[in-house]
N, C-alpha and C. Protein backbone atom coordinates (compact mmCIF):
# COMPACT_ATOMS: atom_id res chain seq x y z
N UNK A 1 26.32 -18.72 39.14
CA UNK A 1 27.69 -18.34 39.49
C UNK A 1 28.18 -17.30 38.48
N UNK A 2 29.02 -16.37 39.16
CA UNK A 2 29.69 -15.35 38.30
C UNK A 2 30.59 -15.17 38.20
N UNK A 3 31.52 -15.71 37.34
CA UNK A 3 32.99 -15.93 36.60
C UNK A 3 33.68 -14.19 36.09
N UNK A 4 34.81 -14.15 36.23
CA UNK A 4 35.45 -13.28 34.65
C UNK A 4 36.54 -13.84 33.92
N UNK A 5 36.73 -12.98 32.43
CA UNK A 5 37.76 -13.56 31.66
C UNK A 5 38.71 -12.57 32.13
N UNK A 6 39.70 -13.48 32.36
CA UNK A 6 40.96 -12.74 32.63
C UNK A 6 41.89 -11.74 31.61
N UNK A 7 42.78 -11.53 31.54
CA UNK A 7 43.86 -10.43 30.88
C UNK A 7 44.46 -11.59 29.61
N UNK A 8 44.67 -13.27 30.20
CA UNK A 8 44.87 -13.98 29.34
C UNK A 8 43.71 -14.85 28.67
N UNK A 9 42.54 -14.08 28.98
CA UNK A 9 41.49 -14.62 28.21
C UNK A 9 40.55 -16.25 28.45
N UNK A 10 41.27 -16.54 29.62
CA UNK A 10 40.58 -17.61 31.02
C UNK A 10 39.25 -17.27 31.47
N UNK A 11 38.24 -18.35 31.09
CA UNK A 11 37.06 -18.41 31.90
C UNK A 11 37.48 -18.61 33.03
N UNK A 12 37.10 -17.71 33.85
CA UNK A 12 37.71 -18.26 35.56
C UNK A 12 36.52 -18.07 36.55
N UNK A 13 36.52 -19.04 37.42
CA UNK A 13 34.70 -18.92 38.64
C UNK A 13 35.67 -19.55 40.08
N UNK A 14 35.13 -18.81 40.91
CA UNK A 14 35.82 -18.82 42.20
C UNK A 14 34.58 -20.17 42.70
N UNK A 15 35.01 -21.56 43.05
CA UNK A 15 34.34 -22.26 43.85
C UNK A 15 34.98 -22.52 44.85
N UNK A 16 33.59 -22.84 46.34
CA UNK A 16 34.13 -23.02 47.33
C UNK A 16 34.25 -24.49 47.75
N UNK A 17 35.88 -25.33 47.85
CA UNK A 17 35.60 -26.74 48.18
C UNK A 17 36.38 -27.14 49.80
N UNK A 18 36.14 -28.28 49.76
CA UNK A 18 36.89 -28.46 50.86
C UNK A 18 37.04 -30.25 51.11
N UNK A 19 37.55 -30.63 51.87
CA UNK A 19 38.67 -31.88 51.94
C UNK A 19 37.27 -33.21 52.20
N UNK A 20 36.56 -32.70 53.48
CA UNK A 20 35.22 -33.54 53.96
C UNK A 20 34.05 -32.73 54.21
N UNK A 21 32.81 -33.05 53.63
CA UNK A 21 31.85 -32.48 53.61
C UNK A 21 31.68 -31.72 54.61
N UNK A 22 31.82 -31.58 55.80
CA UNK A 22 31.07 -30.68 57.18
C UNK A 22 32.48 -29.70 57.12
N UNK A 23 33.62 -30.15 56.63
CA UNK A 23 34.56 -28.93 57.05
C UNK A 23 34.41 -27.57 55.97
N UNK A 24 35.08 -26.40 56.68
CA UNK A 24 34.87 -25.00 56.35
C UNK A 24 35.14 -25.01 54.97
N UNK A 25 34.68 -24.30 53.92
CA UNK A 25 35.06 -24.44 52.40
C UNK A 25 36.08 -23.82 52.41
N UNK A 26 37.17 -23.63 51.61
CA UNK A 26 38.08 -22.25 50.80
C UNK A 26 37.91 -22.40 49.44
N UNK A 27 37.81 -21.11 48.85
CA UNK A 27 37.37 -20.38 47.36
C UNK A 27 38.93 -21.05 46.62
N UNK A 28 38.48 -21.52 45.87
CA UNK A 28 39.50 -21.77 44.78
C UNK A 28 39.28 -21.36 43.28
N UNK A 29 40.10 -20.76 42.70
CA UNK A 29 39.61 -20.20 41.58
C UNK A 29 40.50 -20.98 40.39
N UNK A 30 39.31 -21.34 39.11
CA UNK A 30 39.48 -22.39 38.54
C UNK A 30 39.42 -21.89 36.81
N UNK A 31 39.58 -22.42 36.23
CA UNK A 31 39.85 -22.16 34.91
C UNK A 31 38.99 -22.88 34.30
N UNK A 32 37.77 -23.00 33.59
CA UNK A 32 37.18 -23.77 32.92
C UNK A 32 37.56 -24.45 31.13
N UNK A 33 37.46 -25.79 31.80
CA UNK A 33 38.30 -26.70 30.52
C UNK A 33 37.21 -27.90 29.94
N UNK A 34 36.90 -26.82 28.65
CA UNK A 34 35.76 -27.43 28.09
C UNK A 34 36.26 -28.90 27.52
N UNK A 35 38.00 -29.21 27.22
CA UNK A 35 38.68 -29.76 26.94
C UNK A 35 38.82 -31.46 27.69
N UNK A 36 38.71 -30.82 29.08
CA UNK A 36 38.62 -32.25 30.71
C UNK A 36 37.49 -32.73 30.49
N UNK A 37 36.98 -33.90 30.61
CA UNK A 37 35.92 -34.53 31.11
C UNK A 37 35.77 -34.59 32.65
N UNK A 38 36.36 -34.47 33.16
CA UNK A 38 36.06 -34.70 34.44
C UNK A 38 35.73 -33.62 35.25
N UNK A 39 35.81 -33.95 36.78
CA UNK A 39 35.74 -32.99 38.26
C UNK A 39 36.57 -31.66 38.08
N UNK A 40 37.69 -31.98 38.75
CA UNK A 40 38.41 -31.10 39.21
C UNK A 40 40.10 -31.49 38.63
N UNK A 41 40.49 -30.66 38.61
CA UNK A 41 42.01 -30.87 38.88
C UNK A 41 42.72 -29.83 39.34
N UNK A 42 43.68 -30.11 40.45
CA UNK A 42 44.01 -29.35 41.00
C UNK A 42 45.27 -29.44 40.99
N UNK A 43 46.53 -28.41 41.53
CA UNK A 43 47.59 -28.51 41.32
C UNK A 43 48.40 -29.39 42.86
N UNK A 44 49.33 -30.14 43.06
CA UNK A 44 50.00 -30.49 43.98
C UNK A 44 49.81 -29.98 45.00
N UNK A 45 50.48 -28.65 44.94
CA UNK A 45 50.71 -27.58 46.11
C UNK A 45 49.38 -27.03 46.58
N UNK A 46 48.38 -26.75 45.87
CA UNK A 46 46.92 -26.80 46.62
C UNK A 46 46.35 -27.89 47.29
N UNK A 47 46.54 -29.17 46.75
CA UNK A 47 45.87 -30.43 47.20
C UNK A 47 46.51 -30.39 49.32
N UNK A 48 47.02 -30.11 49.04
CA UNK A 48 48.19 -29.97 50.27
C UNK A 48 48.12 -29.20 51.01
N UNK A 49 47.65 -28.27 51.21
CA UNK A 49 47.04 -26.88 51.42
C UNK A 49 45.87 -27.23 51.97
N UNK A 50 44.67 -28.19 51.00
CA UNK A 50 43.30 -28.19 51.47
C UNK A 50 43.04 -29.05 51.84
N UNK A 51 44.12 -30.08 52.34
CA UNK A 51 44.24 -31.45 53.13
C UNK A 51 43.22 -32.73 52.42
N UNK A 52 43.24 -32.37 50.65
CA UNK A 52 42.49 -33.40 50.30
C UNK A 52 43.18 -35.35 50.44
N UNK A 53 42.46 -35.76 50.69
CA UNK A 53 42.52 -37.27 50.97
C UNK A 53 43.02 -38.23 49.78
N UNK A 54 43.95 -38.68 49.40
CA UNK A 54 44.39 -39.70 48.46
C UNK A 54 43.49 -40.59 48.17
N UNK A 55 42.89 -41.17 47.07
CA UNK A 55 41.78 -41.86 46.74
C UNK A 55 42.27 -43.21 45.90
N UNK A 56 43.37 -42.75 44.76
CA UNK A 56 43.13 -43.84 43.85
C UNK A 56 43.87 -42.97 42.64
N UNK A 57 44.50 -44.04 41.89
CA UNK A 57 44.83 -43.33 40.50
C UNK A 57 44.16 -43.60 39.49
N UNK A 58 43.98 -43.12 38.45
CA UNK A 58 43.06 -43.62 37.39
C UNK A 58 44.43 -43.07 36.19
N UNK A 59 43.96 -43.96 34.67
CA UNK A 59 44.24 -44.11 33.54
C UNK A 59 43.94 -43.05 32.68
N UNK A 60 45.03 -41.82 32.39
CA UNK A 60 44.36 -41.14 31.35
C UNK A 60 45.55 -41.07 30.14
N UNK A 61 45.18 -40.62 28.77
CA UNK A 61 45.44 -40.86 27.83
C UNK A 61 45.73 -39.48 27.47
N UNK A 62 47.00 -38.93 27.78
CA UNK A 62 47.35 -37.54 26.97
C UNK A 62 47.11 -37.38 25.79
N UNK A 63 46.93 -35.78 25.13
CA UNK A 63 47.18 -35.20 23.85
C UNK A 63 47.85 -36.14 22.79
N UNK A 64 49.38 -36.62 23.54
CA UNK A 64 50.09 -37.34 22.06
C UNK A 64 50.18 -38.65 22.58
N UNK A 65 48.87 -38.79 22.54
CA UNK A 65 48.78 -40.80 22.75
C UNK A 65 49.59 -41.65 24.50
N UNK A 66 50.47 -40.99 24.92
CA UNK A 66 50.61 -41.67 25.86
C UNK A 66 49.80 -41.77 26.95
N UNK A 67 49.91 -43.02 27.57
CA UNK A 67 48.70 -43.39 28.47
C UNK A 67 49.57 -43.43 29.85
N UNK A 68 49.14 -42.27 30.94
CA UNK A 68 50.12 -42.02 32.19
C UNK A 68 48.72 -42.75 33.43
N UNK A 69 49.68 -42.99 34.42
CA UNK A 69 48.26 -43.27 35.46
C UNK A 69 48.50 -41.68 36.72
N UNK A 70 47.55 -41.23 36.86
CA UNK A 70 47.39 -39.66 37.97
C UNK A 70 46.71 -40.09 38.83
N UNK A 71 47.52 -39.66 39.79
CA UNK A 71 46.83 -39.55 41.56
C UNK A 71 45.27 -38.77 41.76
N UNK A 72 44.64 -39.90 42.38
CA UNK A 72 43.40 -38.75 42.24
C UNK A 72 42.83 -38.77 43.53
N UNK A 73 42.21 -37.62 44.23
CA UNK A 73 41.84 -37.16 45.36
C UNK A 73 40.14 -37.02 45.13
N UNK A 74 39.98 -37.04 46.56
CA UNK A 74 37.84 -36.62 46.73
C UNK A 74 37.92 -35.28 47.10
N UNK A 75 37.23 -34.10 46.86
CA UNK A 75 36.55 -33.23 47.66
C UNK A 75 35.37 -32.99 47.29
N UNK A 76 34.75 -31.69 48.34
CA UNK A 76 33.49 -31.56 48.07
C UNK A 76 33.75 -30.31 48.01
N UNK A 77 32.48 -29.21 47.38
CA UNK A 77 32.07 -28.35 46.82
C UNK A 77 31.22 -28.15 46.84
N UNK A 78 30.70 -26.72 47.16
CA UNK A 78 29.18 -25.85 47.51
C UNK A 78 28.77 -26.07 46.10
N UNK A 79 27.91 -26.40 45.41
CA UNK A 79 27.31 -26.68 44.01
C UNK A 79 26.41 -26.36 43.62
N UNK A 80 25.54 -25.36 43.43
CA UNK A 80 24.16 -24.77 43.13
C UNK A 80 23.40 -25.16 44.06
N UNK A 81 23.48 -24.48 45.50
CA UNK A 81 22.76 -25.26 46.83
C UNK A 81 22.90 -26.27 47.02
N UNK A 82 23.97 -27.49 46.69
CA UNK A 82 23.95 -28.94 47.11
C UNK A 82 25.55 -28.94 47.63
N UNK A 83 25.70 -29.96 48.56
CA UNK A 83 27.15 -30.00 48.54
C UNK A 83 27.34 -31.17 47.90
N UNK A 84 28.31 -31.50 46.67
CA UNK A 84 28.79 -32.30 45.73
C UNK A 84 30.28 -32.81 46.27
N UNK A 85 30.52 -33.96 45.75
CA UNK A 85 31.93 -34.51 46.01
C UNK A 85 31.85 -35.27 44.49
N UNK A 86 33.51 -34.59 44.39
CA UNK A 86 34.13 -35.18 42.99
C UNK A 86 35.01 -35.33 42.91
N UNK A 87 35.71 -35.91 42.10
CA UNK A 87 37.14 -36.55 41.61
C UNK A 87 38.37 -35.36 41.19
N UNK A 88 39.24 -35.55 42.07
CA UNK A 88 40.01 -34.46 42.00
C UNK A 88 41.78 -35.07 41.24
N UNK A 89 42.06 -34.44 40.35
CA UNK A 89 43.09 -34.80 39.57
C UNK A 89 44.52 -33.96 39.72
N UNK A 90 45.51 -34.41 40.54
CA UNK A 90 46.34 -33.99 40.57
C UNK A 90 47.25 -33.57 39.13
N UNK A 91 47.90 -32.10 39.50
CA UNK A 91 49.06 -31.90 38.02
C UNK A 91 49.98 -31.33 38.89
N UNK A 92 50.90 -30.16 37.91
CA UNK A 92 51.99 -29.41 38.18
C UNK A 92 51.53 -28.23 37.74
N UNK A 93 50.60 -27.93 37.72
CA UNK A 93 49.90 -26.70 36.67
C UNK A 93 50.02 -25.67 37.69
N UNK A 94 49.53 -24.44 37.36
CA UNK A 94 49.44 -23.47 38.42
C UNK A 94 47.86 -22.82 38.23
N UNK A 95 46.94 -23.34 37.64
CA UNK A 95 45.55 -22.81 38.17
C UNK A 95 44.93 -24.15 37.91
N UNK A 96 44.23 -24.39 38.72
CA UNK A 96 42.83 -25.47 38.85
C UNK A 96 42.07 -25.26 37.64
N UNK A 97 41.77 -26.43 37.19
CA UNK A 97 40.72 -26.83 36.23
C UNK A 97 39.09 -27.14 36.85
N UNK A 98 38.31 -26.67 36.12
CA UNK A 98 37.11 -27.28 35.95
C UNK A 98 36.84 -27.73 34.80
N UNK A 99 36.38 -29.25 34.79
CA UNK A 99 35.79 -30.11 34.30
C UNK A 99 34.64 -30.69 33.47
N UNK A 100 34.02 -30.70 32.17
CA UNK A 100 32.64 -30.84 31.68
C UNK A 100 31.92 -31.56 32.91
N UNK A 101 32.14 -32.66 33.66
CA UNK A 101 31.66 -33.37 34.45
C UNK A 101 30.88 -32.20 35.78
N UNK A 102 31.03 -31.03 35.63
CA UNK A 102 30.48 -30.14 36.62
C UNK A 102 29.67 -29.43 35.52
N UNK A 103 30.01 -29.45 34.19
CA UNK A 103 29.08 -28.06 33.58
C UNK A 103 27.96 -28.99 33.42
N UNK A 104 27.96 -29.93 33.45
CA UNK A 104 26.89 -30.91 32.79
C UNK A 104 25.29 -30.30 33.10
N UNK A 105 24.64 -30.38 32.62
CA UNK A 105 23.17 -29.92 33.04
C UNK A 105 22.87 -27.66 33.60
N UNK A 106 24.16 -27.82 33.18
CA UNK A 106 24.03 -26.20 33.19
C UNK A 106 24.43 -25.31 32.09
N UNK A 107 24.22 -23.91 32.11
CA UNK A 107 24.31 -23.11 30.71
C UNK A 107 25.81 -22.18 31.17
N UNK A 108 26.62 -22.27 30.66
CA UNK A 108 27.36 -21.68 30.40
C UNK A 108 27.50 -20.38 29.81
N UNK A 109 27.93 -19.41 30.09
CA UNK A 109 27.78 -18.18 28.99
C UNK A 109 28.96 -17.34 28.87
N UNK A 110 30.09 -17.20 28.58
CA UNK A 110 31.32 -16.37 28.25
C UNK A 110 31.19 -15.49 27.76
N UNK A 111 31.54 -14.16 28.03
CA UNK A 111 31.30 -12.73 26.93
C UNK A 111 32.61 -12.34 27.46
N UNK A 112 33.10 -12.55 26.32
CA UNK A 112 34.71 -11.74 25.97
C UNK A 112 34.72 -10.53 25.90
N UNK A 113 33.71 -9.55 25.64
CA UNK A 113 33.27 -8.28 25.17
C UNK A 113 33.27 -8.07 26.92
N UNK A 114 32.39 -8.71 27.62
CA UNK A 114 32.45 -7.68 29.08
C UNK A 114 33.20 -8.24 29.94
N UNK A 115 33.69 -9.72 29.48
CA UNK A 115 34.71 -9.95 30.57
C UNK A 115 34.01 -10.72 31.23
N UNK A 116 33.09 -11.14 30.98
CA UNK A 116 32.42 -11.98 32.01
C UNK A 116 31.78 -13.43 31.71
N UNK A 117 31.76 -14.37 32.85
CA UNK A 117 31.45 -15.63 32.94
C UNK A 117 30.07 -15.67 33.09
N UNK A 118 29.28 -16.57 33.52
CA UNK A 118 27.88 -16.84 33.88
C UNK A 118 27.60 -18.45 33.76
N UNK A 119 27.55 -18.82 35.05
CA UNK A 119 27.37 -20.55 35.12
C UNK A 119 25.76 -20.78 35.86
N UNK A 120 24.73 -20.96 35.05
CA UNK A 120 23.65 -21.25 35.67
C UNK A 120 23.18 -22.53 35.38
């Protein structure tokens, strides 16, 4: 996959997901957050948009110690020739996150110098 860094200096990679495996993908472009452990997170107003399915909330533990519970959704995603389904984390944010839980087993490569991503 081929990412660029943005103007504010965002790893960003256009993936294609969608709500249930057989339906049509749409490109969502995501911000990589070496920071998340997880899938995905996506903002409200997209989840809504790509008709993802309500799943379950899970327990996470902000920056300054408080422990909130977040709505979390399924989709799937074109994934290095496989279609994948993962845990999708609702916010208020305005760009989608990607997750260590997707870089896992792949090389990452950022060059600030050309602007460019590289997810193999």
């Amino acid at each position: 996959m081929i990412g660029i860094v943005d103007e504010s200096l965002r790893a960003l990679l256009d993936v294609p997901v969608a709500a249930a495996k057989g339906d049509e993908r749409t490109s969502i472009r995501v911000w990589i957050d070496t920071a998340f452990n997880g899938g995905l997170v996506i903002p409200r107003r997209s989840i809504e948009q790509l008709g993802l399915k309500q799943r379950s909330t899970t327990a996470a533990t902000l920056a300054d110690g408080r422990t909130v519970d977040l709505e979390t959704f399924t989709c799937y995603l074109d994934w290095f020739g496989l279609t994948h389904r993962t845990q999708v984390v609702a916010n208020d944010g305005q760009l989608p996150l990607l997750g260590t839980t997707l870089l896992a087993g792949r090389k990452l490569t950022i060059d600030y110098e050309a602007k460019t991503v590289t997810l193999d």
